[in-house]
C-alpha atoms as a PDB file:
ATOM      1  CA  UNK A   1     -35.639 -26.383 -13.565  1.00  0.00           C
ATOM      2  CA  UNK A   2     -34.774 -29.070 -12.441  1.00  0.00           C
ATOM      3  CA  UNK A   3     -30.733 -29.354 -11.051  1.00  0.00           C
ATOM      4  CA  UNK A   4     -29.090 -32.925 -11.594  1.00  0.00           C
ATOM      5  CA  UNK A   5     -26.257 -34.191  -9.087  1.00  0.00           C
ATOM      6  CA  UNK A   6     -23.854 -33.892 -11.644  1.00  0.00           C
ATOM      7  CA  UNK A   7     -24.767 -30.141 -12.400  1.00  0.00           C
ATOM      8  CA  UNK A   8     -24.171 -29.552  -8.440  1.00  0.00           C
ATOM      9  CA  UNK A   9     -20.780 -31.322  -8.386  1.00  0.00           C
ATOM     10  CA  UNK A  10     -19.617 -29.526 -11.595  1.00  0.00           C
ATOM     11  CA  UNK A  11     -20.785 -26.191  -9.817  1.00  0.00           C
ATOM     12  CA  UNK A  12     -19.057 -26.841  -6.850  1.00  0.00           C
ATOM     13  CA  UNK A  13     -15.816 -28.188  -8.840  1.00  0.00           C
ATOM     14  CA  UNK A  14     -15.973 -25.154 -10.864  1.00  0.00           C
ATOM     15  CA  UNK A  15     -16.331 -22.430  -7.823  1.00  0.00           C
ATOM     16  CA  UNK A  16     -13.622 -24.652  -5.736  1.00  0.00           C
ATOM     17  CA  UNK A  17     -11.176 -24.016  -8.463  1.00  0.00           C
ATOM     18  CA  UNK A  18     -11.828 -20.094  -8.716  1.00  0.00           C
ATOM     19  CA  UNK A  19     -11.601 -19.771  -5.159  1.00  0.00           C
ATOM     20  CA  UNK A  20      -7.753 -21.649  -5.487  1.00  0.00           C
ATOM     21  CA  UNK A  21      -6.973 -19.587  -8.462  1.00  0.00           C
ATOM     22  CA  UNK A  22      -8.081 -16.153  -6.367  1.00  0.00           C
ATOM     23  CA  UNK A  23      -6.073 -17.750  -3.292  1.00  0.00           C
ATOM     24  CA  UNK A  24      -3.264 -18.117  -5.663  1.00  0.00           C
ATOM     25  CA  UNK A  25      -3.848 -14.324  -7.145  1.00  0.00           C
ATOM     26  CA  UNK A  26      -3.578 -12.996  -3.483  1.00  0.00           C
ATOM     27  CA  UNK A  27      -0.365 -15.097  -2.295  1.00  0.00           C
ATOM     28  CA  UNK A  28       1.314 -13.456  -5.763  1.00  0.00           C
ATOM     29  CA  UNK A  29       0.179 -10.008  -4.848  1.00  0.00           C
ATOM     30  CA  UNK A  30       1.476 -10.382  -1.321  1.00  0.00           C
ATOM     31  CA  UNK A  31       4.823 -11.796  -3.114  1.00  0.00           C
ATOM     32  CA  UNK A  32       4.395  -8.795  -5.474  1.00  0.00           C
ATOM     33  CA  UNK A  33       4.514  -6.259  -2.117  1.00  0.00           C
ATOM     34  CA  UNK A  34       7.140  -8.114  -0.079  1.00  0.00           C
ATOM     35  CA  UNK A  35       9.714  -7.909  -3.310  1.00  0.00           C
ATOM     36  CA  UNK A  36       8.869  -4.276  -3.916  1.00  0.00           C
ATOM     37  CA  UNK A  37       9.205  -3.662   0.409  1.00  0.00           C
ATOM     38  CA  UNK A  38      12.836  -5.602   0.580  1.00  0.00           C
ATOM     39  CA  UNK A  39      13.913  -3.751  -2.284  1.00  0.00           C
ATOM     40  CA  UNK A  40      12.960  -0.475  -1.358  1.00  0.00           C
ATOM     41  CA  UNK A  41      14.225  -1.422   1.839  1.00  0.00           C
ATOM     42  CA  UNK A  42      17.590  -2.939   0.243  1.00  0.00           C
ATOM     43  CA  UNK A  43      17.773   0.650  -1.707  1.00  0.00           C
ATOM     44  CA  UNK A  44      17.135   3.233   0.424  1.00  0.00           C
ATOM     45  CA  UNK A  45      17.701   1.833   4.127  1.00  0.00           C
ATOM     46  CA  UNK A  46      19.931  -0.947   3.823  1.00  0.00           C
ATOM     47  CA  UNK A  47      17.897  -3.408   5.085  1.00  0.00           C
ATOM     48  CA  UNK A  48      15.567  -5.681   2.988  1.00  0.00           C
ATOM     49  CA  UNK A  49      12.605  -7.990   3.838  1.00  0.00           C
ATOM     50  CA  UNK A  50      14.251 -11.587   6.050  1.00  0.00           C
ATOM     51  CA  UNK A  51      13.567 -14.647   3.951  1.00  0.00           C
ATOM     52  CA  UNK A  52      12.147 -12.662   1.126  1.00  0.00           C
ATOM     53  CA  UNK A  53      13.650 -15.264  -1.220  1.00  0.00           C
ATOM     54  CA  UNK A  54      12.557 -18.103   0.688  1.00  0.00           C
ATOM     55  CA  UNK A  55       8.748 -16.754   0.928  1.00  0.00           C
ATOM     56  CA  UNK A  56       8.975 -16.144  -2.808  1.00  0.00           C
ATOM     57  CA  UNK A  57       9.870 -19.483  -3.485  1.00  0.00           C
ATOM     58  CA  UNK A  58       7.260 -21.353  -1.256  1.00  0.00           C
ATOM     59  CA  UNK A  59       4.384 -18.476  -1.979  1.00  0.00           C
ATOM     60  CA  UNK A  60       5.141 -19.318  -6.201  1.00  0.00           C
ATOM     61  CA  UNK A  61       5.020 -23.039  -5.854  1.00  0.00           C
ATOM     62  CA  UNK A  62       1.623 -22.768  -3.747  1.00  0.00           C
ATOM     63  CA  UNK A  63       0.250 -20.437  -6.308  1.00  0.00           C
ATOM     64  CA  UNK A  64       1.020 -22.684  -9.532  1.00  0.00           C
ATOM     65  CA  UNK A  65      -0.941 -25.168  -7.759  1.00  0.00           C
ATOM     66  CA  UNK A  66      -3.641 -23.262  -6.765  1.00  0.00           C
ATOM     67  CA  UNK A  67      -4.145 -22.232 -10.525  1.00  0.00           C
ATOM     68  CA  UNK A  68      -3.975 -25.533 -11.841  1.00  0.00           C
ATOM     69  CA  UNK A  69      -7.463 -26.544 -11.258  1.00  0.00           C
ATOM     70  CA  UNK A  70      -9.025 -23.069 -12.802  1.00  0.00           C
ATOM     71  CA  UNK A  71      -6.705 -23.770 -15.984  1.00  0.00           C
ATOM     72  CA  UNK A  72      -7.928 -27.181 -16.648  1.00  0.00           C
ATOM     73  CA  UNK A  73     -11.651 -26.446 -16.278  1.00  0.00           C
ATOM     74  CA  UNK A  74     -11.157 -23.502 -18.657  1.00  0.00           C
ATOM     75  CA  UNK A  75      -9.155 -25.317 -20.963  1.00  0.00           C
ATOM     76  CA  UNK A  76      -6.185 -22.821 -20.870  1.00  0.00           C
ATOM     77  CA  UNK A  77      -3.504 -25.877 -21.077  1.00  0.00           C
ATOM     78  CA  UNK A  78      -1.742 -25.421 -24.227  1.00  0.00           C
ATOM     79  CA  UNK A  79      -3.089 -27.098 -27.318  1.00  0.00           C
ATOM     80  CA  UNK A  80      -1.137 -27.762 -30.707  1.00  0.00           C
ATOM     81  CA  UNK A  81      -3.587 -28.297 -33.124  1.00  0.00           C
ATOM     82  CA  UNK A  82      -1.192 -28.628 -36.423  1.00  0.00           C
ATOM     83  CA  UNK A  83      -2.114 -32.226 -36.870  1.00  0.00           C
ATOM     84  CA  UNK A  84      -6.545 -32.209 -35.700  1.00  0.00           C
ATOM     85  CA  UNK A  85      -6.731 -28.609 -37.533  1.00  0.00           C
ATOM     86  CA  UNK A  86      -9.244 -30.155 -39.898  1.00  0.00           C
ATOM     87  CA  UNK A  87     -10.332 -33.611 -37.934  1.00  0.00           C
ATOM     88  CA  UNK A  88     -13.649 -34.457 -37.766  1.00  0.00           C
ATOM     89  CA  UNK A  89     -15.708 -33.318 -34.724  1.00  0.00           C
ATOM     90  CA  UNK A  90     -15.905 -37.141 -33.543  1.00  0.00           C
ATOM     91  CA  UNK A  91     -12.094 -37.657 -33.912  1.00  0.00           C
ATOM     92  CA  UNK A  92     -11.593 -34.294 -31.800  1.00  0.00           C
ATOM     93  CA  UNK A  93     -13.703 -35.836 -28.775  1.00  0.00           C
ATOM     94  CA  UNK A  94     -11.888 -38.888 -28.659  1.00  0.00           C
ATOM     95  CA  UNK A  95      -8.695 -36.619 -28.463  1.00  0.00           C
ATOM     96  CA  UNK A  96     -10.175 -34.699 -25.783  1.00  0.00           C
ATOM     97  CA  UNK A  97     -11.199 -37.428 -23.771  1.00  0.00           C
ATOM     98  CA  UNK A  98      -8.257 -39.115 -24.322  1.00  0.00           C
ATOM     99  CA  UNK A  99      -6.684 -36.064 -23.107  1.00  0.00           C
ATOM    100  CA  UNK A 100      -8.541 -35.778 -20.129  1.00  0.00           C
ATOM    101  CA  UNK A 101      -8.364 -39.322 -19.291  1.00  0.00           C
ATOM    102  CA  UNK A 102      -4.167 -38.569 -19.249  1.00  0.00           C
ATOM    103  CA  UNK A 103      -4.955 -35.538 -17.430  1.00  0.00           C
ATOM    104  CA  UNK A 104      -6.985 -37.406 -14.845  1.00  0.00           C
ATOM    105  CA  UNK A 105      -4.048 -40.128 -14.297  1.00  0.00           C
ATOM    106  CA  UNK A 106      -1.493 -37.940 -14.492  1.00  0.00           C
ATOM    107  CA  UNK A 107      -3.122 -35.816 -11.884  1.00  0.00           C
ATOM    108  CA  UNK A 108      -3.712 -38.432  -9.110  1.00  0.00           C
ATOM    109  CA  UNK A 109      -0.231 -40.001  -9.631  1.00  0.00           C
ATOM    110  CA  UNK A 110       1.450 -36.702  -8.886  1.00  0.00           C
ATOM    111  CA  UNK A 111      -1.165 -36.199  -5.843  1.00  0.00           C
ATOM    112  CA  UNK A 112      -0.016 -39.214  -4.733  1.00  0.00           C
ATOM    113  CA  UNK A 113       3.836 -38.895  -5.168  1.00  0.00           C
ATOM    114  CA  UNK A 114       3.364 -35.642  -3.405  1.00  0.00           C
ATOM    115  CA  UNK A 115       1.575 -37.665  -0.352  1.00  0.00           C
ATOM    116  CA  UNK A 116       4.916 -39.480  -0.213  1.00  0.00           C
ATOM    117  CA  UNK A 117       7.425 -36.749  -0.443  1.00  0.00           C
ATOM    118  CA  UNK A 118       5.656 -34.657   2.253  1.00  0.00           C
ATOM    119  CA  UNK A 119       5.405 -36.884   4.362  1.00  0.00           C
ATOM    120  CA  UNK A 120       9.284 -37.367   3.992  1.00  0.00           C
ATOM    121  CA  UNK A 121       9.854 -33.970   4.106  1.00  0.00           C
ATOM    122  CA  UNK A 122       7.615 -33.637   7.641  1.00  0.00           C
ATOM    123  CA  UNK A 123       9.809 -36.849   8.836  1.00  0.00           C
ATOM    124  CA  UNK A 124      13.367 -34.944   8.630  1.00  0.00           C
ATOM    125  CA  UNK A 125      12.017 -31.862   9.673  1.00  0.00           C
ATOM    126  CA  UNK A 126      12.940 -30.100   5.927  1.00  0.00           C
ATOM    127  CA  UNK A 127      12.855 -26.633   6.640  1.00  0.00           C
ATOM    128  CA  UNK A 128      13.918 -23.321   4.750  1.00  0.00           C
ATOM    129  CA  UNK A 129      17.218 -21.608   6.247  1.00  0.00           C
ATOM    130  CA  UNK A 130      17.324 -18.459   7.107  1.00  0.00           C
ATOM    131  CA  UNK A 131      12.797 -18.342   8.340  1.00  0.00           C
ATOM    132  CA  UNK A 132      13.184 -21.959   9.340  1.00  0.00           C
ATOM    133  CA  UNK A 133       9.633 -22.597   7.823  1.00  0.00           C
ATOM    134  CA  UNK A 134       8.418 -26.065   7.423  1.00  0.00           C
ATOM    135  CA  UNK A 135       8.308 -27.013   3.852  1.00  0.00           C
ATOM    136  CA  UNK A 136       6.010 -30.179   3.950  1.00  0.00           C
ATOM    137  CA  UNK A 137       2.802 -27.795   4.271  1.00  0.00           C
ATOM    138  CA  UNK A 138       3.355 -26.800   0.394  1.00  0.00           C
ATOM    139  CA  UNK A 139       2.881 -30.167  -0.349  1.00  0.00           C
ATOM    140  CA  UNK A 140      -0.133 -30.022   1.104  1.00  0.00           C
ATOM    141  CA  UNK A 141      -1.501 -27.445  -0.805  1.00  0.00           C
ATOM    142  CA  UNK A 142      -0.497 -29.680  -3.888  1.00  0.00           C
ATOM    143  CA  UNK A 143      -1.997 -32.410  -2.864  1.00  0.00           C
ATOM    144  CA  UNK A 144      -4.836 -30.963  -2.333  1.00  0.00           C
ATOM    145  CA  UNK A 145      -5.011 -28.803  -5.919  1.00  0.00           C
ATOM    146  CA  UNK A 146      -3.954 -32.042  -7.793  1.00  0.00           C
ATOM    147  CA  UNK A 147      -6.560 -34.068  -5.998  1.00  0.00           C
ATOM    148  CA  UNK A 148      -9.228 -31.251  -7.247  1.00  0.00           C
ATOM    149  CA  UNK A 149      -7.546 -31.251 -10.564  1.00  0.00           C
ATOM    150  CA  UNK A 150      -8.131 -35.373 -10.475  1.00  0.00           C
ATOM    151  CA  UNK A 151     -12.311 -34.742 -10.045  1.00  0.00           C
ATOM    152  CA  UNK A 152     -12.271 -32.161 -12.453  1.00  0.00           C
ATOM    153  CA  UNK A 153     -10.676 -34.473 -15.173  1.00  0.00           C
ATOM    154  CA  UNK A 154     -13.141 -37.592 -13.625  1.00  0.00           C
ATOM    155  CA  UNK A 155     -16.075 -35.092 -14.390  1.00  0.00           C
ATOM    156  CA  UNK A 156     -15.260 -33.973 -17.539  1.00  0.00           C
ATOM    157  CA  UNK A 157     -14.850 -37.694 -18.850  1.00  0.00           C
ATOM    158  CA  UNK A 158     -18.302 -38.379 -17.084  1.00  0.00           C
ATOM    159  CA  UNK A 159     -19.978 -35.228 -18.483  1.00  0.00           C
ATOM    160  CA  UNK A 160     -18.475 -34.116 -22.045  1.00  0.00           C
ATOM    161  CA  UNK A 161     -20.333 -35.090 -24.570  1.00  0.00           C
ATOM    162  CA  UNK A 162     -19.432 -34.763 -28.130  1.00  0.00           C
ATOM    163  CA  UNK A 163     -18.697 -31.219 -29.403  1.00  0.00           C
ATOM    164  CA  UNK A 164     -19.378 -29.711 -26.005  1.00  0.00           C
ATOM    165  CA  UNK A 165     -17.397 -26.714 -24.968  1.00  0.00           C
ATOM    166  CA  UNK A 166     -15.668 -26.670 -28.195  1.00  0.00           C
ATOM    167  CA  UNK A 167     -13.902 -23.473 -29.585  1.00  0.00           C
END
C-alpha cells in the first residue's frame, strides 16, 4: 500500500496534536499536585506552595492551547445542529467546510495577534509578581498550537471529501 504525501502530513498533524494534548494532560496534573501540596501545606503547616496561583494561571492557559489542536481534528468543538438536523448530506459538507475554512482563518489571525502581543510582552519585560516569570513564553506555546491548529484546518479543506468522517 501505497502512502500518499497527504496521508503522511495528516499522520504527522494528527500525532503532533496528541502529543500537545498529552503535554497539556501532564502540565494539568502537575497543576493538579502543586494545588493539592500548597493546600496541604496552607492546612497543616502554614506554609503553601510560592506562586501557586501564578503557575496555575500560566500552566491553564498553556494547556487550553495545547488541546486545541487534538479537539479540532476530533471534531469535539461544539456543534448545534437544530437548524442542519435533517439537511442533505451535500448541504452538511458545505457547512463543514465552510466551518473549517472559518476555523482555518480564525486560527492564523489569532496566531498572528499572539506574534504581536508577545513580542510586546518580551519588550517591557511583563513578568508575574511574586515568581517573576516571564510571561511572553506562553505566547509562544500559542502561537505555536494555533499555527498547528491553522494546518489542521488547511488539511481538512484539502482532504474532506463529502460525507467523510461524518457522525
Amino acid at each position: 500500500m501505497k502512502l500518499s504525501v497527504m496521508n503522511v502530513v495528516e499522520g504527522g498533524l494528527k500525532r503532533t496534536a496528541r502529543s500537545f494534548a498529552l503535554l497539556g494532560g501532564l502540565i494539568m496534573l502537575s497543576l493538579a499536585i502543586i494545588t493539592v501540596a500548597s493546600i496541604i501545606g496552607r492546612t497543616f503547616f502554614g506554609q503553601s506552595v510560592e506562586g501557586d496561583y501564578e503557575l496555575t494561571e500560566l500552566g491553564l492557559a498553556m494547556s487550553v492551547f495545547l488541546f486545541l489542536p487534538e479537539c479540532y481534528l476530533r471534531k469535539g468543538h461544539i456543534i448545534v445542529d437544530l437548524f442542519t438536523a435533517n439537511c442533505q448530506p451535500k448541504t452538511l459538507y458545505l457547512l463543514d467546510q465552510l466551518g473549517n475554512l472559518i476555523f482555518t482563518f480564525v486560527s492564523i489571525a489569532f496566531a498572528y495577534r499572539m506574534v504581536l502581543s508577545g513580542m510586546e510582552s518580551k519588550d517591557y519585560y511583563e513578568q508575574t509578581m511574586i515568581l517573576e516569570l516571564p510571561i511572553w513564553w506562553v505566547y509562544v506555546v500559542g502561537v505555536i498550537c494555533f499555527s498547528l491548529c491553522a494546518l489542521c484546518g488547511i488539511n481538512r479543506l484539502i482532504t474532506c471529501r463529502s460525507g467523510e468522517g461524518d457522525e
